[in-house]
Protein backbone atom coordinates (compact mmCIF):
# COMPACT_ATOMS: atom_id res chain seq x y z
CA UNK A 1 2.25 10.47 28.31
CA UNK A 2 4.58 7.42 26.84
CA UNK A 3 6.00 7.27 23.60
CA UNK A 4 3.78 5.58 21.12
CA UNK A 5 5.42 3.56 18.06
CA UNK A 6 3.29 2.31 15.02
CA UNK A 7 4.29 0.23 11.93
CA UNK A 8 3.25 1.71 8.75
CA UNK A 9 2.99 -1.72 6.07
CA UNK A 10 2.91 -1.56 2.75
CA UNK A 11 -0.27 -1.72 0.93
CA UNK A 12 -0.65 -4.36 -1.88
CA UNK A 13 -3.27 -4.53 -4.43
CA UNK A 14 -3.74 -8.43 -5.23
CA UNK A 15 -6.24 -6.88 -7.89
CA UNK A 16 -6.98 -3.66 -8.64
CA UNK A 17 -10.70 -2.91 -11.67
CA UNK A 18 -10.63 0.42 -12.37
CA UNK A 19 -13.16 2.21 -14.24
CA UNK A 20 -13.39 4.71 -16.55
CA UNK A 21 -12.21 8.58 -15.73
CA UNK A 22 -15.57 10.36 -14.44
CA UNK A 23 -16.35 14.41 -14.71
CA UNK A 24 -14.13 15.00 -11.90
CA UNK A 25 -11.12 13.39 -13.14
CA UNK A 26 -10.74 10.20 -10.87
CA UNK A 27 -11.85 6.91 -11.32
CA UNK A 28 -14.09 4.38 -9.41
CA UNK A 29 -12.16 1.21 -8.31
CA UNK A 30 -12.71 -2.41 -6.94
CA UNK A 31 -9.46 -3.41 -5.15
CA UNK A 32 -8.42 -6.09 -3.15
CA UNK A 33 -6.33 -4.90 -0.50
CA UNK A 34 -3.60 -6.92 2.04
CA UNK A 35 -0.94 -5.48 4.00
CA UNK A 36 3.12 -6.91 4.34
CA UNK A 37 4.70 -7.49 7.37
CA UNK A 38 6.95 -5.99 9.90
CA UNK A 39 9.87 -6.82 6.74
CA UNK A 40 8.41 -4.23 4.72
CA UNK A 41 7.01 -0.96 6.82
CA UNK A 42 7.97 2.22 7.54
CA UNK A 43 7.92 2.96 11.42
CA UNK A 44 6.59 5.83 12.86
CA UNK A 45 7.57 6.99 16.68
CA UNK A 46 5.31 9.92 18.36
CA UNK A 47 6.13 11.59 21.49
CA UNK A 48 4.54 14.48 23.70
CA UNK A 49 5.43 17.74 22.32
CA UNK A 50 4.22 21.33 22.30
CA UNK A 51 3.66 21.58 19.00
CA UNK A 52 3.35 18.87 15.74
CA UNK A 53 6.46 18.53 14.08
CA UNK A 54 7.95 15.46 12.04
CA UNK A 55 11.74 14.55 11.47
CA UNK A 56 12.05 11.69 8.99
CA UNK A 57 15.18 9.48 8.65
CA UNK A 58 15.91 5.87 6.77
CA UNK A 59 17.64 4.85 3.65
CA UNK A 60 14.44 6.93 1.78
CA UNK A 61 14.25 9.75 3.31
CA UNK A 62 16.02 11.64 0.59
CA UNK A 63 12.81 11.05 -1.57
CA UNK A 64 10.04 11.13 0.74
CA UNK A 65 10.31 15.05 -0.05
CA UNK A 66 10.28 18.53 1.81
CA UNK A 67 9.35 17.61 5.38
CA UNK A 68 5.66 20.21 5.44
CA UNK A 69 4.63 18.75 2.56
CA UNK A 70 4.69 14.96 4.42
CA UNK A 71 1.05 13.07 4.50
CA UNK A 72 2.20 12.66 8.18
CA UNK A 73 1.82 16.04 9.04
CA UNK A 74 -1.33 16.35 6.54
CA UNK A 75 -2.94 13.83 8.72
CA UNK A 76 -1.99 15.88 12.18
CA UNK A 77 -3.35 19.19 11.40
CA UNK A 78 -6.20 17.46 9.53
CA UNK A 79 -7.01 16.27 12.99
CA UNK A 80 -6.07 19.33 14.64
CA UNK A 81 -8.65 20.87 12.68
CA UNK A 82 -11.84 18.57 12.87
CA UNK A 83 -11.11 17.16 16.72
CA UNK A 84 -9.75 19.95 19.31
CA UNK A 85 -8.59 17.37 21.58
CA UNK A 86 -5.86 16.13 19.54
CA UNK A 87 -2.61 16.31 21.10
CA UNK A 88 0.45 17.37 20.01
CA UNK A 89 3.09 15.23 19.14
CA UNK A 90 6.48 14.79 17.24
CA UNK A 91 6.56 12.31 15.05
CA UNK A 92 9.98 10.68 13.77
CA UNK A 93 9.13 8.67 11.00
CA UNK A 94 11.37 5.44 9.70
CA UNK A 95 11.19 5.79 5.28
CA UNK A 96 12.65 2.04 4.49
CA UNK A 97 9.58 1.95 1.64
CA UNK A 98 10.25 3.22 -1.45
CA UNK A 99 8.42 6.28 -2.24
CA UNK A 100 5.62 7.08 -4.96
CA UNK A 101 6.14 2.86 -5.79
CA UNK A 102 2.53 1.41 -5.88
CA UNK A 103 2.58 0.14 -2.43
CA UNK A 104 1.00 3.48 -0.63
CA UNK A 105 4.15 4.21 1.31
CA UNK A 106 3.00 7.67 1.99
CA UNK A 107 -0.61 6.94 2.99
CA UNK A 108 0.10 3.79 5.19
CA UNK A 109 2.06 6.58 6.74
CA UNK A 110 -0.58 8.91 7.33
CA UNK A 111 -2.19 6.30 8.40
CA UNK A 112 0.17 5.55 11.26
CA UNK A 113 -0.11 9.42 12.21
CA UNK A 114 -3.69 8.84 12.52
CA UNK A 115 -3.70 5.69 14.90
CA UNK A 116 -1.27 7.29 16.99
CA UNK A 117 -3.11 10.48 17.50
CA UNK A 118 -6.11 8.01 18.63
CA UNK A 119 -3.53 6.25 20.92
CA UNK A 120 -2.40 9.61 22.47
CA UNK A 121 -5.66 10.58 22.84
CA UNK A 122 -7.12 7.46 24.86
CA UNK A 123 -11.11 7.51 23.26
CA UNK A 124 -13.26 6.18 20.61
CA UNK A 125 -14.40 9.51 19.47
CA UNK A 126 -10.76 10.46 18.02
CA UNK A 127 -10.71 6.92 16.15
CA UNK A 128 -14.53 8.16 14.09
CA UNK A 129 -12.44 11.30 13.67
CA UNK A 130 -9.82 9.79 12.07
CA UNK A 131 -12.22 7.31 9.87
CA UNK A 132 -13.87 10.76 8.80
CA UNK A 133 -10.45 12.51 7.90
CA UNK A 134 -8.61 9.67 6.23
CA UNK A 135 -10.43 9.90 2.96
CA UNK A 136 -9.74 13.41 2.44
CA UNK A 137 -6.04 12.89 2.84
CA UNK A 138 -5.99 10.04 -0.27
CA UNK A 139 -7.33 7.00 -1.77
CA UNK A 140 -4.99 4.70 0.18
CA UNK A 141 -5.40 6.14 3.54
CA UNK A 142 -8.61 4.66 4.94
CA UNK A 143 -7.68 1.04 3.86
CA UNK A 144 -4.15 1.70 5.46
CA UNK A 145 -6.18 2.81 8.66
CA UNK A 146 -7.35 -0.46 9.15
CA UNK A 147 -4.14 -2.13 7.97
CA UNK A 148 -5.65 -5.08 7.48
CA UNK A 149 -7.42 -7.50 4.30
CA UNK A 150 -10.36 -5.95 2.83
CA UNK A 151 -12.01 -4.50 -0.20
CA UNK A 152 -11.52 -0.97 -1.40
CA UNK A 153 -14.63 0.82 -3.56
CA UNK A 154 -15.54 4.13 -4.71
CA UNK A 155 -12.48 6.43 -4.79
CA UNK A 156 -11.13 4.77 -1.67
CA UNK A 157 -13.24 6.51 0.85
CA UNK A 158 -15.37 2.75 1.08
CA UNK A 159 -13.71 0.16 3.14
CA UNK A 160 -14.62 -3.35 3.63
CA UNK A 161 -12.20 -5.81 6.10
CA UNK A 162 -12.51 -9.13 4.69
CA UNK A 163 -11.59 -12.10 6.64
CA UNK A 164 -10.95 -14.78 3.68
CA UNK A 165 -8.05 -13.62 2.67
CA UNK A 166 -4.89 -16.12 4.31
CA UNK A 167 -1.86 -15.28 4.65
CA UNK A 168 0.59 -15.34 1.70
CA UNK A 169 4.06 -15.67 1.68
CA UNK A 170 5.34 -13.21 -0.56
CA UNK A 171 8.49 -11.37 -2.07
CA UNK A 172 7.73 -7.73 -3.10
CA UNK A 173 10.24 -5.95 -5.61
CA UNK A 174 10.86 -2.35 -6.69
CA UNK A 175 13.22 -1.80 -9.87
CA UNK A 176 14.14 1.45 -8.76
CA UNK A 177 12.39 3.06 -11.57
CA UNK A 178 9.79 6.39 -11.09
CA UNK A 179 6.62 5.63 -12.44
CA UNK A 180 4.22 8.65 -11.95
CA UNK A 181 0.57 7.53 -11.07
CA UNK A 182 -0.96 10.33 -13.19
CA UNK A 183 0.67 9.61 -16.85
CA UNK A 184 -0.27 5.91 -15.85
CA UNK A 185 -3.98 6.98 -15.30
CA UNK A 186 -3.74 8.80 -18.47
CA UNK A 187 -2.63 6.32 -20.47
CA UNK A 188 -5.42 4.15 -18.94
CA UNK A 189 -8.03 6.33 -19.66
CA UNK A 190 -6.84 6.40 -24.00
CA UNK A 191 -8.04 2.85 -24.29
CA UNK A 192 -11.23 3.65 -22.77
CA UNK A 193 -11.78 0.67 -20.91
CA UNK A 194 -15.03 0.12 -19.01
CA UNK A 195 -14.33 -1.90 -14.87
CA UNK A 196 -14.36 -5.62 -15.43
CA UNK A 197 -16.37 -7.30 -13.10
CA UNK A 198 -14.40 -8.47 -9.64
CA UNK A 199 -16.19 -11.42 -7.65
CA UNK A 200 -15.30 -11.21 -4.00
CA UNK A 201 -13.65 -14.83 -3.08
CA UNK A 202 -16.08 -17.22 -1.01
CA UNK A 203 -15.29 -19.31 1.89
CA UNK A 204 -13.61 -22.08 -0.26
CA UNK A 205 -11.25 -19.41 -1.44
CA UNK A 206 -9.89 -19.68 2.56
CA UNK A 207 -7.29 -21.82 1.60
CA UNK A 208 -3.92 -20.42 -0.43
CA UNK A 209 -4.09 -22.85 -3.11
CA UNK A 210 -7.74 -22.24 -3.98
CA UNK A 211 -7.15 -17.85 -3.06
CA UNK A 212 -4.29 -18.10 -5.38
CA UNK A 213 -6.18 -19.77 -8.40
CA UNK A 214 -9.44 -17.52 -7.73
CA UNK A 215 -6.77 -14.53 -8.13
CA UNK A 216 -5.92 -15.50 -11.44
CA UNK A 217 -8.90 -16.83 -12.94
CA UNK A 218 -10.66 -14.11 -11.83
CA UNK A 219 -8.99 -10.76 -11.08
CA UNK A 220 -6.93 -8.46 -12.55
CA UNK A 221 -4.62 -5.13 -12.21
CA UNK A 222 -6.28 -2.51 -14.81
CA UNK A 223 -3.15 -0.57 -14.93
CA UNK A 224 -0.59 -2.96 -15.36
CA UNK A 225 -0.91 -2.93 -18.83
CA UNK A 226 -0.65 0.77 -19.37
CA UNK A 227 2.24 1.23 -16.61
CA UNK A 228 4.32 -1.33 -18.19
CA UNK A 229 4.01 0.55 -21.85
CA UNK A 230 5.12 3.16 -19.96
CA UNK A 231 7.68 1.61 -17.84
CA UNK A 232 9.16 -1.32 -19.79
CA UNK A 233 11.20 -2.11 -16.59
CA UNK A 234 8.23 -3.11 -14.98
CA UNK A 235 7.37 -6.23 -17.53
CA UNK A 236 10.84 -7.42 -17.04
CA UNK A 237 10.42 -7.04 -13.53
CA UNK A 238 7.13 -9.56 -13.55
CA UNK A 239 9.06 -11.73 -16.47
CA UNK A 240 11.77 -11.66 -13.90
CA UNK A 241 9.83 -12.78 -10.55
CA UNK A 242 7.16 -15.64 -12.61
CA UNK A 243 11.13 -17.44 -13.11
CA UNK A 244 11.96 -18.12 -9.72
CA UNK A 245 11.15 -21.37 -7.78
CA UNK A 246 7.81 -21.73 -6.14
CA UNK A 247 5.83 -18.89 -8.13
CA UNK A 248 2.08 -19.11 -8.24
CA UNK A 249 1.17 -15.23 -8.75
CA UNK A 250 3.35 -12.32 -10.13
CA UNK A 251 1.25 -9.05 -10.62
CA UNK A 252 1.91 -5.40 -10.59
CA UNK A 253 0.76 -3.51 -7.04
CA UNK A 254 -1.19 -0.16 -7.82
CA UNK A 255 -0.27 1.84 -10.27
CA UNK A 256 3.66 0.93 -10.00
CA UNK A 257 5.93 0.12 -10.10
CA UNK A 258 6.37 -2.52 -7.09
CA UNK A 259 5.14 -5.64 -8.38
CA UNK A 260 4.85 -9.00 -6.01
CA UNK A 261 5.35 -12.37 -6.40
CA UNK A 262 3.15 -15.09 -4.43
CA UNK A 263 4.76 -18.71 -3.40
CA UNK A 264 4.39 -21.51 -1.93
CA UNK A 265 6.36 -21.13 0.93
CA UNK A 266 8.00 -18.19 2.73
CA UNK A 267 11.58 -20.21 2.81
CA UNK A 268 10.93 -20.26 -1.46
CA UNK A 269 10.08 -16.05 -1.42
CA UNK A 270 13.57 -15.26 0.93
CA UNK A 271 15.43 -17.30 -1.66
CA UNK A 272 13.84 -15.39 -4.49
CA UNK A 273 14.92 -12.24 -2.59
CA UNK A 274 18.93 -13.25 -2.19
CA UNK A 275 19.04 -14.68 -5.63
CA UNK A 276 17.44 -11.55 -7.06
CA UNK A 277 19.52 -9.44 -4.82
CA UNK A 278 22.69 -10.66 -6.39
CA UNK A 279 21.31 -10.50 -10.27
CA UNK A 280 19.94 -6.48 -9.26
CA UNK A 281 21.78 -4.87 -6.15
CA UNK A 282 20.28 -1.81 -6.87
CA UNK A 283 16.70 -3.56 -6.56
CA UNK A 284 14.58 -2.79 -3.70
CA UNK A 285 13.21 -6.43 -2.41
CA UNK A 286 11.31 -7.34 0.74
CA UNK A 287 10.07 -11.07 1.66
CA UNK A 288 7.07 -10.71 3.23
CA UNK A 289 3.96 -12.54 4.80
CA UNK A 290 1.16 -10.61 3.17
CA UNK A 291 -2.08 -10.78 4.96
CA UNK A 292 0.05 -10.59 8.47
């Protein structure tokens, strides 16, 4: 067996209607869902082994946490468990996205773990599997197993690839700041706000200009507000990104604190990046294609 390599891309929210908390304590949500480029994924490497294991190196890797405790190896032995024939492999995974930062680092990573255990495997039946297992593993995880444009419903275990989305060019920025998803959620859920409706765009949405516009006449981020009461640094972060050149679309991703910025052009989003770079080295930035 070869060595198998998969890019893990982060996940962006171009809208995100949540409802209100139910009996269980989570919430039903309507989310629009794209995926960056190679410019801002983690990479994850699997090779024969005897046994799972996972070594994880990058400029994150100090945060991504205690290695057993790594959605990577969540998603392994949740395969080990439901499909026998999953091989073993160690994984080496890549951490150059921020952790616990809106953009479901961890679960595009799981994700990853998942597509290469179908790779190593070589048969349909260990793809299903993995459909099956990625819900239980997090919200984010069955969008990320498709890694590509769709809609996300329910708690995220409903999945919908959705071809009119184009490709943005894009310029995604983390302030460096933590911003917990479960105070966010909280703070949501003390305004009591019931899901605002979320049209899915049509065929004349196809075209960026006409995407763009239906994004902000008629979507949203429910959390936005709440994360930025809670995290100041993430209004000046939007303030910040609707400044620069080119700008049709700065919104919060998730729950935080990444937020995006859409442009016209991907030359205008790489010289967002170096001018913010310069203004906030300690900024986490990526230029991106979303929708790639």
């Amino acid at each position: 067996m070869t060595d198998f390599s998969e890019l893990a891309p982060a996940k962006v929210n171009l809208s995100l209607h949540v409802g209100p908390v139910k009996a269980n304590g989570r919430h039903d949500l309507v989310s629009l869902v794209c995926f960056a480029g190679s410019s801002a994924a983690d990479t994850l490497i699997a090779r024969p082994a005897e046994h799972m294991s996972l070594v994880v190196d990058g400029p994150f890797a100090g945060d991504a946490g205690p290695v057993q405790d790594n959605l990577v190896l969540a998603a392994a032995n949740a395969m080990m468990e439901a499909y026998p024939e999953t091989p073993p492999l160690a994984f080496t995974l890549t951490k150059t996205l921020p952790c616990a930062a809106g953009i479901g680092g961890g679960s595009a990573d799981a994700a990853a773990a998942l597509r290469l255990i179908h790779r190593a495997a070589g048969n349909a039946s260990a793809l299903d599997m993995a459909k099956a297992v990625a819900p239980r593993l997090g919200g984010d995880v069955l969008a990320c197993l498709y890694a590509a444009s769709g809609v996300m419903r329910g708690e995220g275990e409903i999945y919908q690839p959705l071809a009119a989305v184009p490709r943005l060019p894009a310029l995604l920025v983390n302030p460096g700041v933590p911003c917990p998803t479960g105070p966010v959620f909280r703070h949501f859920d003390e305004v009591g706000s019931q899901m605002p409706p979320h049209p899915m765009p049509r065929p004349q949405h196809a075209s960026a200009p006409h995407f763009i516009d239906y994004l902000k006449a008629e979507t949203t981020n429910s959390l936005e507000a709440p994360a930025i009461a809670l995290v100041p640094e993430i209004g000046e972060t939007l303030d910040t990104l609707g400044r620069l050149p080119g700008v049709q679309l700065a919104r919060m991703s998730g729950s935080g604190a990444t937020c995006f910025a859409v442009f016209d052009t991907i030359d205008a989003a790489t010289r967002g990046a170096k001018a913010l770079k310069t203004e906030h080295p300690d900024w986490w930035f990526a230029a991106t294609w979303l929708g790639a």
